[in-house]
C-alpha atoms as a PDB file:
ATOM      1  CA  UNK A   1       5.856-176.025 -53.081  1.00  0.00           C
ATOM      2  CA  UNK A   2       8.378-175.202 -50.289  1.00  0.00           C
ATOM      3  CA  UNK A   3       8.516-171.735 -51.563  1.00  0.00           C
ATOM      4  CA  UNK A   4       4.597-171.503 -51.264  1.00  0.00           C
ATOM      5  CA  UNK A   5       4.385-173.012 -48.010  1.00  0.00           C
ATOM      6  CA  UNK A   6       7.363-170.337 -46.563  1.00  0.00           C
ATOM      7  CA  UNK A   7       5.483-167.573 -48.363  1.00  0.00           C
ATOM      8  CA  UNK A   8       1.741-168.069 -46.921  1.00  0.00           C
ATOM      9  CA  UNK A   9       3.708-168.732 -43.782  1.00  0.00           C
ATOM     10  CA  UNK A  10       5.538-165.520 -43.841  1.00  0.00           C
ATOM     11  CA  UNK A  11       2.245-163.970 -44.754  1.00  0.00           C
ATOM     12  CA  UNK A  12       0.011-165.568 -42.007  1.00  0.00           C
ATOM     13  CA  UNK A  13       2.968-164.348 -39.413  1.00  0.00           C
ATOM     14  CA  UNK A  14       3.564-161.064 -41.005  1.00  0.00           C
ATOM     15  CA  UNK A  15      -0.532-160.514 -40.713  1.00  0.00           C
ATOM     16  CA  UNK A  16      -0.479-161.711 -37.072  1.00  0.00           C
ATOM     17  CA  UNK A  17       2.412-160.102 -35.728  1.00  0.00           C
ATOM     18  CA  UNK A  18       0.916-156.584 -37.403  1.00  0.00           C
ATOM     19  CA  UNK A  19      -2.424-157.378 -35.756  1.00  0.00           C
ATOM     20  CA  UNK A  20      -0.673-157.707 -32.656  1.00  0.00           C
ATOM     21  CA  UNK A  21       1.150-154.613 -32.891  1.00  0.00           C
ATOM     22  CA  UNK A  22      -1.179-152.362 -33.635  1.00  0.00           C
ATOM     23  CA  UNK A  23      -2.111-149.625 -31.795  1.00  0.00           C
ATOM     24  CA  UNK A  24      -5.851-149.391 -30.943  1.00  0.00           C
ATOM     25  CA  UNK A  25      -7.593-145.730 -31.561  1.00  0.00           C
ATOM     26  CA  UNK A  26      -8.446-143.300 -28.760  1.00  0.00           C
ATOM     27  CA  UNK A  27     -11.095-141.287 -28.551  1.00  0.00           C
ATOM     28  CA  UNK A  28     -11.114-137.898 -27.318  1.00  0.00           C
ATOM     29  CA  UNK A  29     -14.909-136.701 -27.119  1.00  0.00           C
ATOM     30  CA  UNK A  30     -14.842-135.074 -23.153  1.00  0.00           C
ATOM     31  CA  UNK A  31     -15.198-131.540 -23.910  1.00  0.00           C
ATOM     32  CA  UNK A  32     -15.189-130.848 -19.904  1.00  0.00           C
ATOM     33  CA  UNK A  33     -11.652-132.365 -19.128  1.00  0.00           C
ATOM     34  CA  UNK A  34      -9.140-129.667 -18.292  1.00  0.00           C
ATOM     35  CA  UNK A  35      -6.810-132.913 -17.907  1.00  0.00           C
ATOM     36  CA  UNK A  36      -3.408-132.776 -19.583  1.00  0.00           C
ATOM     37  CA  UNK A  37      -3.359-135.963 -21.321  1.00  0.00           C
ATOM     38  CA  UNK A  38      -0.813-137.903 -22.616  1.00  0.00           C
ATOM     39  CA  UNK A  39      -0.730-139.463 -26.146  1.00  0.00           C
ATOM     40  CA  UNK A  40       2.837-140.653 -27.479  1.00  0.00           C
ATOM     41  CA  UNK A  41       4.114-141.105 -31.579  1.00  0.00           C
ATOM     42  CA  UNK A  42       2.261-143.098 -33.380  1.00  0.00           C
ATOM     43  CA  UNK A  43      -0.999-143.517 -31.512  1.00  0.00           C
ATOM     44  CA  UNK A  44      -4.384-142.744 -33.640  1.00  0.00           C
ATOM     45  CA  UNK A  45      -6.132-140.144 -31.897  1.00  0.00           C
ATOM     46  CA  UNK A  46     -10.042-139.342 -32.581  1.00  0.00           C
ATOM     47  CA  UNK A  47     -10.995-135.616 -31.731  1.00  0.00           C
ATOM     48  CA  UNK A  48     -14.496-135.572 -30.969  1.00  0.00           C
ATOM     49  CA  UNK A  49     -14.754-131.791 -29.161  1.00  0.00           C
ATOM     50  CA  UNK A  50     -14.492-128.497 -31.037  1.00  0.00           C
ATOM     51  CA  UNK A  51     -10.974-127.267 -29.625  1.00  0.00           C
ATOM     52  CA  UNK A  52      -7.797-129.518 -28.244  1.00  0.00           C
ATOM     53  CA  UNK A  53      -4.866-128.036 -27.853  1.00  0.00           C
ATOM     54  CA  UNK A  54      -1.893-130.478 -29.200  1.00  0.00           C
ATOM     55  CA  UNK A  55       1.674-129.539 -28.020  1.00  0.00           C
ATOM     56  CA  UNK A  56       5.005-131.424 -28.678  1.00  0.00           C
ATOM     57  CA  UNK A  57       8.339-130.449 -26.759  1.00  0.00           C
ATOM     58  CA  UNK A  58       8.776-127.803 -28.664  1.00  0.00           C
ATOM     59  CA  UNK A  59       5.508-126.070 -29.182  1.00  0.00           C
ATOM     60  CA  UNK A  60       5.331-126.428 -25.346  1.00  0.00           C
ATOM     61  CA  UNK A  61       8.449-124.864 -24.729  1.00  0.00           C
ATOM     62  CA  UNK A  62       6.806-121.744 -26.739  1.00  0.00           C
ATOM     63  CA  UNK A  63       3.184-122.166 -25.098  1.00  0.00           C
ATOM     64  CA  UNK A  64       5.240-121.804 -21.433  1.00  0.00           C
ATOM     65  CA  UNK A  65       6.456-118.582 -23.038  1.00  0.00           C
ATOM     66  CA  UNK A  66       3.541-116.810 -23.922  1.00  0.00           C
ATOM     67  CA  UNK A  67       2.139-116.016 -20.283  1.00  0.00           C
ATOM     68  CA  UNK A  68       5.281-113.532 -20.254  1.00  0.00           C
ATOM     69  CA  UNK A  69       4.553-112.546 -23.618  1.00  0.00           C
ATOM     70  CA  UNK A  70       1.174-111.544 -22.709  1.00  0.00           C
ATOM     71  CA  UNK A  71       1.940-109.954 -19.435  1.00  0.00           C
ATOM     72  CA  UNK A  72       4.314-107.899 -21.377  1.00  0.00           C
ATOM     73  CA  UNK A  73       1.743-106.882 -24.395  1.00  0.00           C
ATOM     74  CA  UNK A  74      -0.819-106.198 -21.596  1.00  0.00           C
ATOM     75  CA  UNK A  75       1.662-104.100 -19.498  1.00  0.00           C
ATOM     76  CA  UNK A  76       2.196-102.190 -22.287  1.00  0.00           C
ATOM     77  CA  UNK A  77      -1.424-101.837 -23.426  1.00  0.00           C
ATOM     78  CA  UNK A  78      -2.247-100.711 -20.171  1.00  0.00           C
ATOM     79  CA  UNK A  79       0.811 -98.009 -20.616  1.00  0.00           C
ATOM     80  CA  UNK A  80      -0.925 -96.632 -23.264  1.00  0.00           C
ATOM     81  CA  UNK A  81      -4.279 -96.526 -22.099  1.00  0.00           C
ATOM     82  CA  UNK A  82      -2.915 -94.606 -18.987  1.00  0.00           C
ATOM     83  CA  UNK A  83      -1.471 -92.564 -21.973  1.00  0.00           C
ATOM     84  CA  UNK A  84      -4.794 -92.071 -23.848  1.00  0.00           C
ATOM     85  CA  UNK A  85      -6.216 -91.311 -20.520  1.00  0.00           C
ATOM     86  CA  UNK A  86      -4.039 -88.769 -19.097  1.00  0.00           C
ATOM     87  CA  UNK A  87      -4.025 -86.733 -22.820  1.00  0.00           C
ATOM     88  CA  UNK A  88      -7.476 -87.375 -22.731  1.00  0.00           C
ATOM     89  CA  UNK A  89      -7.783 -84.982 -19.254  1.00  0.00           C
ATOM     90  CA  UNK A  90      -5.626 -82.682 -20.570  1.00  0.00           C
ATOM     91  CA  UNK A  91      -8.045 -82.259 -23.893  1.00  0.00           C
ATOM     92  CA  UNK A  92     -11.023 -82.112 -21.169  1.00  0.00           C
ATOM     93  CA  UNK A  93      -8.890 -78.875 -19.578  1.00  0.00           C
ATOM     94  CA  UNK A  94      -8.684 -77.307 -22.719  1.00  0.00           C
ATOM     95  CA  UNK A  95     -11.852 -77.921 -23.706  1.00  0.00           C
ATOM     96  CA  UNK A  96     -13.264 -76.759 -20.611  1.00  0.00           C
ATOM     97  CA  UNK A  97     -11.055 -73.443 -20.383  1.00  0.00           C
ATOM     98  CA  UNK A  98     -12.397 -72.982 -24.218  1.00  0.00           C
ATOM     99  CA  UNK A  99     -15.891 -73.342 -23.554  1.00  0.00           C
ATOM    100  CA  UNK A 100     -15.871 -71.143 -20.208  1.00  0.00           C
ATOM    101  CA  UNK A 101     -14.665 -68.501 -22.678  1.00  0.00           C
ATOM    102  CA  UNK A 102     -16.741 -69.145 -25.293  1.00  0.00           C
ATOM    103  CA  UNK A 103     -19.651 -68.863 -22.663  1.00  0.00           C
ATOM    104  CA  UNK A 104     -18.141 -65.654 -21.550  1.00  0.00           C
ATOM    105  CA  UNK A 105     -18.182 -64.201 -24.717  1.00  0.00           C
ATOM    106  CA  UNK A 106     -21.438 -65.114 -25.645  1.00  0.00           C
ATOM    107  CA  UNK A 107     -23.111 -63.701 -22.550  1.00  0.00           C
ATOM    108  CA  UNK A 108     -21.175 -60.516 -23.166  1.00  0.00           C
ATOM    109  CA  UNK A 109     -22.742 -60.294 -26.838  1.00  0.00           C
ATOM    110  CA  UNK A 110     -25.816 -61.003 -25.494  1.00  0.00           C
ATOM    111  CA  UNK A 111     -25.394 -58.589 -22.840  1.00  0.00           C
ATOM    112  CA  UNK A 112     -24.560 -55.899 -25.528  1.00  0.00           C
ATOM    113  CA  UNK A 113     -26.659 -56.882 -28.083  1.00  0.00           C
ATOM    114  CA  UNK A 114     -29.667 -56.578 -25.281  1.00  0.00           C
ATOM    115  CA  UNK A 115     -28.557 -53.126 -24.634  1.00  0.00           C
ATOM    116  CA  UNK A 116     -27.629 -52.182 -28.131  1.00  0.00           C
ATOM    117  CA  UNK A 117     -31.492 -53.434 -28.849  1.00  0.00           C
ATOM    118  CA  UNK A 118     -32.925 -51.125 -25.638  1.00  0.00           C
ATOM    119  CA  UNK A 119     -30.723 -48.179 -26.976  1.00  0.00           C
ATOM    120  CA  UNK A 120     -32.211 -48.090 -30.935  1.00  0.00           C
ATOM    121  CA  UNK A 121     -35.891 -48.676 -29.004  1.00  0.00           C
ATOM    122  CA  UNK A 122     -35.035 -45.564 -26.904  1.00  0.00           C
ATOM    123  CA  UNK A 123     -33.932 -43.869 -30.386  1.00  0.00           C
ATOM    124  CA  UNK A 124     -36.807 -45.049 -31.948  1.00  0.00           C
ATOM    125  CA  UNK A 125     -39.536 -44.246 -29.709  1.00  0.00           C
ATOM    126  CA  UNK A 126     -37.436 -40.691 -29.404  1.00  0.00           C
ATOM    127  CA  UNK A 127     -37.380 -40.349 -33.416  1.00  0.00           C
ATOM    128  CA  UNK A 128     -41.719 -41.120 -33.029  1.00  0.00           C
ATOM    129  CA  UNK A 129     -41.756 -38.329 -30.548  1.00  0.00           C
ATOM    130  CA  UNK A 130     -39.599 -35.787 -32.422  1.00  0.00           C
ATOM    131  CA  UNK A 131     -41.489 -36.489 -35.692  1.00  0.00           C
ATOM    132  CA  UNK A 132     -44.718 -36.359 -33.768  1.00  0.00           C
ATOM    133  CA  UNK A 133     -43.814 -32.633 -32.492  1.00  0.00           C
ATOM    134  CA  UNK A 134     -41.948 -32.028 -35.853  1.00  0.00           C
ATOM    135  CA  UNK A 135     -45.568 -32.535 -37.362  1.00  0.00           C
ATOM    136  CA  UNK A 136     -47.567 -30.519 -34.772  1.00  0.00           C
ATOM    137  CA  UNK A 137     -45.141 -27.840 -35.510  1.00  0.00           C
ATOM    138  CA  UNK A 138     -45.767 -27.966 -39.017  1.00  0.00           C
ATOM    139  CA  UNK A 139     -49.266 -27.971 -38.334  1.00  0.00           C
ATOM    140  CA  UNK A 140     -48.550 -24.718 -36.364  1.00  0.00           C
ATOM    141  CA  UNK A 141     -46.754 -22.962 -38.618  1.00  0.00           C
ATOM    142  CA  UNK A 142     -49.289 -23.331 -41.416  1.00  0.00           C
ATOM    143  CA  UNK A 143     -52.127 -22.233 -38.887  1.00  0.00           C
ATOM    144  CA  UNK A 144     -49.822 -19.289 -38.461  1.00  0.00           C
ATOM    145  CA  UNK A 145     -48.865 -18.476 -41.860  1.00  0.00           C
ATOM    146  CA  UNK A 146     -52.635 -18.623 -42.831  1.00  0.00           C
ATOM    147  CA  UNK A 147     -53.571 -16.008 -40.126  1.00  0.00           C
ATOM    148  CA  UNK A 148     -50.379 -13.644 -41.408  1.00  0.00           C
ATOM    149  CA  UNK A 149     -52.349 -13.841 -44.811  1.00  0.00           C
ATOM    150  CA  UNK A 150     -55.346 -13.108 -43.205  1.00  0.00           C
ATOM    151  CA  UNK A 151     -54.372 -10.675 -40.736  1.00  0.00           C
ATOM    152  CA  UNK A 152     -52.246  -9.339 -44.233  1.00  0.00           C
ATOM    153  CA  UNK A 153     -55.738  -9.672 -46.431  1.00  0.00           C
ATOM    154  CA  UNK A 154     -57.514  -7.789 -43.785  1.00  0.00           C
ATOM    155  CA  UNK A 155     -54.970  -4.489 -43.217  1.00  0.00           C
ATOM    156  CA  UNK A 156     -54.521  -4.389 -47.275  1.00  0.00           C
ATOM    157  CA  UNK A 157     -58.586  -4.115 -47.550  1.00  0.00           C
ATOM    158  CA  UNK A 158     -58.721  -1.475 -44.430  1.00  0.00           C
ATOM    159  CA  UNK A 159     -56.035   0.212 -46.408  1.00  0.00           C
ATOM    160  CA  UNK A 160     -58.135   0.091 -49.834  1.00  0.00           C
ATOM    161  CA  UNK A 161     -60.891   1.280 -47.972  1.00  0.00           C
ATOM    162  CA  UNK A 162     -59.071   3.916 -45.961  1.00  0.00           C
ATOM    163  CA  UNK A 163     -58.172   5.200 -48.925  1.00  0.00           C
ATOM    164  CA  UNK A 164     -61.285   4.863 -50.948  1.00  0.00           C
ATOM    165  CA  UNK A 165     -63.001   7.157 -48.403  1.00  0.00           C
ATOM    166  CA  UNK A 166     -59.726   9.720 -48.158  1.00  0.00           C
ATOM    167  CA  UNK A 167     -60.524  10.051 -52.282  1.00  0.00           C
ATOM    168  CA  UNK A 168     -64.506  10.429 -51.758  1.00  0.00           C
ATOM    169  CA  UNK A 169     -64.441  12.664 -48.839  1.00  0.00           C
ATOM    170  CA  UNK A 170     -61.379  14.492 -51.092  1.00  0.00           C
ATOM    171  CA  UNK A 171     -63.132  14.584 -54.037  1.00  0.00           C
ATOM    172  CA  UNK A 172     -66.498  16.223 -52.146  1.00  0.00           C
ATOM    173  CA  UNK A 173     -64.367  18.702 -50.286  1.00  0.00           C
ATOM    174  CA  UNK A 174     -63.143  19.349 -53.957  1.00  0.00           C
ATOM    175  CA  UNK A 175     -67.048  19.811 -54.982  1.00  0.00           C
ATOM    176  CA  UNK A 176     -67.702  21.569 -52.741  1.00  0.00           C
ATOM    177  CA  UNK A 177     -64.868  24.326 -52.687  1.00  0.00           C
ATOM    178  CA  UNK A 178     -65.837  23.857 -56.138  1.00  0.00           C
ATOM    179  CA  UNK A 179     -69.226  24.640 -56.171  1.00  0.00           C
END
């Protein structure tokens, strides 16, 4: 019974003295506290906020760090967008020197495509002309070449006829010597 009577008192200390000892839980629920707080090992700590940032000695160490690591990455990005930006006038120059050519060159095909187009209507309206006289002509000559034949049907008949009277007036001149 001495045994039981050293054990429920061990147990009734051992439960106080762990009661005693015990760490009571903080809360962590003010989402507006830019605060650093402290918590130390072995303290229960309830998050109540979306984002807490927990460092130890050595994760602080690193999170003094990264300001230089950022300034460094953003020095460097800014390098390269100074980059991008400078070969990005330079492609403008080029771009611009092409296009004033290509503009130049279009407005002199243009230019001789307009005249090439007045030219052929000069042509054209000379080719209407030309055929325009070349069928007047035509028209001409046939008017002519039917008055040859008639002029030529006309001296051919006086010339039958001319001689049709030199045979009657012959051939009575012939009676009559005759007779």
């Amino acid at each position: 019974m001495k045994t039981l009577k050293l054990t429920v008192t061990a147990a009734l200390f051992l439960l106080i003295s762990t009661h005693c000892m015990a760490q009571k839980t903080i809360e962590f629920n003010d989402a507006t506290n830019e605060k650093v707080n402290r918590f130390f090992n072995g303290q229960l700590l309830l998050i109540k906020v979306d984002t807490a940032i927990v460092l130890n000695k050595l994760t602080y160490s690193k999170f003094q760090s990264y300001p230089k690591q950022v300034k460094s990455l953003t020095d460097q990005y800014m390098s390269i967008i100074q980059t991008k930006d400078s070969l990005n006038n330079v492609k403008e120059g080029y771009y611009q020197q092409l296009k004033s050519k290509y503009d130049s060159l279009y407005n002199a095909s243009k230019s001789m495509a307009d005249q090439s187009s007045s030219k052929l209507n000069n042509i054209d309206s000379s080719l209407g002309k030309s055929t325009t006289d070349l069928t007047n002509a035509q028209e001409e000559l046939k008017k002519a070449q039917e008055l040859l034949a008639k002029e030529q049907r006309d001296r051919n008949s006086k010339a039958v006829k001319f001689g049709l009277g030199g045979l009657v007036i012959g051939a009575v001149i012939a009676l009559i010597i005759a007779h």
